[in-house]
Protein backbone atom coordinates (compact mmCIF):
# COMPACT_ATOMS: atom_id res chain seq x y z
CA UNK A 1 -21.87 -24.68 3.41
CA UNK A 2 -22.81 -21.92 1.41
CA UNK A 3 -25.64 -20.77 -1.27
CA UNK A 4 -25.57 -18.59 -3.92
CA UNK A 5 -28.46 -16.61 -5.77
CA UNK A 6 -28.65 -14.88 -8.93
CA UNK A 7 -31.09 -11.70 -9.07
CA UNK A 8 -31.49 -8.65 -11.37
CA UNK A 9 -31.31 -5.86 -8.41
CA UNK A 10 -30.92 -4.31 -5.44
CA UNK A 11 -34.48 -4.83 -4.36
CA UNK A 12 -34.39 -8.62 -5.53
CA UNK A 13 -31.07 -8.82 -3.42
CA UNK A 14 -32.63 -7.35 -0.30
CA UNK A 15 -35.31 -10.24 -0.63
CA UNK A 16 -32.55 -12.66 -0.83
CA UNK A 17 -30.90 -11.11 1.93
CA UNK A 18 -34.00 -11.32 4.24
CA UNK A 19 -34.64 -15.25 2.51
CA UNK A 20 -31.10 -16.29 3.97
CA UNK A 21 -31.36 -14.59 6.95
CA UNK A 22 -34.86 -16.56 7.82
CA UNK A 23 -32.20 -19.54 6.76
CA UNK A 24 -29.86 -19.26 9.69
CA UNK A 25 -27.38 -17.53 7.56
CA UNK A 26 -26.21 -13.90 9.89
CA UNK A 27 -26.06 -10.69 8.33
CA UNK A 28 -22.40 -10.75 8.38
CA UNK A 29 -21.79 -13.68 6.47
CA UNK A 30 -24.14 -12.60 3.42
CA UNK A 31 -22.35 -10.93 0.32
CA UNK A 32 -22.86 -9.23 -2.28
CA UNK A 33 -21.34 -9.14 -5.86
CA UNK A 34 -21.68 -6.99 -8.86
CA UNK A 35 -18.88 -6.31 -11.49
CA UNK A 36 -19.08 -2.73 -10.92
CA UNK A 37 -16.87 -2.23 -7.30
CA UNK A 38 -19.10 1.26 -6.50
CA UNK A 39 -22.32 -0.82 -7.44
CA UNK A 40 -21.06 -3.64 -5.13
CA UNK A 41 -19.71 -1.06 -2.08
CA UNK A 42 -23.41 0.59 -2.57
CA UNK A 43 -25.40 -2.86 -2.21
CA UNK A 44 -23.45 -4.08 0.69
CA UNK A 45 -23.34 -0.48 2.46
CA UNK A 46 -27.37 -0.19 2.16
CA UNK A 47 -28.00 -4.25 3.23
CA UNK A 48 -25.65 -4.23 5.95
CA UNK A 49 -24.36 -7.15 4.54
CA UNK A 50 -20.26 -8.54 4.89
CA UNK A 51 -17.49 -7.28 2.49
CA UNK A 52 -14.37 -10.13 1.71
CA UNK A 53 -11.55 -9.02 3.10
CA UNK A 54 -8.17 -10.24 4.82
CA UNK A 55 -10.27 -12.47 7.47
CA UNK A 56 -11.90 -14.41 4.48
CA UNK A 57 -9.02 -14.28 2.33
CA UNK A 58 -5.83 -13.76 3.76
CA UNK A 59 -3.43 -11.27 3.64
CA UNK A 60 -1.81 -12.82 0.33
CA UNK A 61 -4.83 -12.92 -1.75
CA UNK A 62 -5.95 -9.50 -0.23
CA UNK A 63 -2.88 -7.61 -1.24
CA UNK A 64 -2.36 -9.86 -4.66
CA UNK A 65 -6.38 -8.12 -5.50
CA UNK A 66 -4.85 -5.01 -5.71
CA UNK A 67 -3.15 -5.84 -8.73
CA UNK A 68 -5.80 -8.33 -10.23
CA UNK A 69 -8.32 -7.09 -12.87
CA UNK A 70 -11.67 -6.98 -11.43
CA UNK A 71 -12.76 -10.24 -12.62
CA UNK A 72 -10.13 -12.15 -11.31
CA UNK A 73 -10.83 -10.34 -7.66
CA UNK A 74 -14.07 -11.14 -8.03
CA UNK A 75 -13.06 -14.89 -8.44
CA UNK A 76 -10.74 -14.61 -6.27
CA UNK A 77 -13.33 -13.50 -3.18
CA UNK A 78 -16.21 -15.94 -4.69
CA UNK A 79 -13.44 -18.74 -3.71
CA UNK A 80 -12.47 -17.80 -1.00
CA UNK A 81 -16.62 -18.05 0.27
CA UNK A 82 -15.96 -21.53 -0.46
CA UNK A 83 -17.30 -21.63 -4.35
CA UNK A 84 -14.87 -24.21 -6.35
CA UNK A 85 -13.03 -22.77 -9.36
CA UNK A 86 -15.32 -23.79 -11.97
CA UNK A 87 -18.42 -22.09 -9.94
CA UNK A 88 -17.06 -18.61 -9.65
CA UNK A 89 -15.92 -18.48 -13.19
CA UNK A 90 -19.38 -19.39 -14.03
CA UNK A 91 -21.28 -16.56 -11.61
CA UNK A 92 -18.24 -14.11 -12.50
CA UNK A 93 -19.82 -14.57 -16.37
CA UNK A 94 -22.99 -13.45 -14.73
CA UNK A 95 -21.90 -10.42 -13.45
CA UNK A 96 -20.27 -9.84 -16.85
CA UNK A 97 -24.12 -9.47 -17.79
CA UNK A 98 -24.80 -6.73 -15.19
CA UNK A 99 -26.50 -8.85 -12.54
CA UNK A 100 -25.81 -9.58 -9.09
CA UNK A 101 -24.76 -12.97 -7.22
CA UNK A 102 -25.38 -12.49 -3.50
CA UNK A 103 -23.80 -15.09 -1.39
CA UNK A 104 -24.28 -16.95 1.98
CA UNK A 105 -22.01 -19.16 4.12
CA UNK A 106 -22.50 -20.54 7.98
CA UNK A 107 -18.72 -19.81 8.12
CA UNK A 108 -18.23 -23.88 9.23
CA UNK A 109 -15.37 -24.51 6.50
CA UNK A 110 -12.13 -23.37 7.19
CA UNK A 111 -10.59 -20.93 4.73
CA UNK A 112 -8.03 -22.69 2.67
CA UNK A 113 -5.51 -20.03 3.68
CA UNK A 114 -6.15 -21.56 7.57
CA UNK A 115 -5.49 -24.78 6.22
């Protein structure tokens, strides 16, 4: 299961954050995503919050972001949180506005690169 939120900041995502956490949802498996990578490294360094990487992904789609443009990486990760196809391209358009999606899963799903 996961949940996704839509705010204008970093202080709206930090009252997200602390909305999902009161949820169940751990610290870990909370992200955060903005179109700009330093804005996104700077929200999730200051929340403490999890960064997508080779354990959410796998190593294919990790290595194959190196050479993606940033909004197919940013799909990429949203989908591998568990959003379908059609979602991320929809929240990726948001970010194309300047605002952030922060995201939450309980981790129960297995990654479809387990599958």
């Amino acid at each position: 299961m996961h949940k996704v939120e839509v705010v204008e900041n970093g202080l709206e995502a930090t009252k997200k954050i602390t909305e999902f956490e009161n949820e169940g949802f751990a610290k870990d498996n909370i992200y955060i995503f903005s179109h700009d990578k330093d804005r996104s490294k700077d929200l999730t360094d200051a929340t403490e919050t999890g960064s997508v990487g080779m354990e959410e992904q796998g190593v294919i789609d990790s290595v194959g972001n190196l050479f993606r443009e940033r909004g197919d990486e940013l799909r990429s990760k949203m989908q591998s949180l568990g959003l379908s196809e059609m979602e991320a391209v929809q929240y990726e358009k948001v970010l194309d506005e300047g605002r952030v999606v922060v995201i939450a899963t309980d981790n129960q799903e297995e990654p479809e690169h387990l599958l």
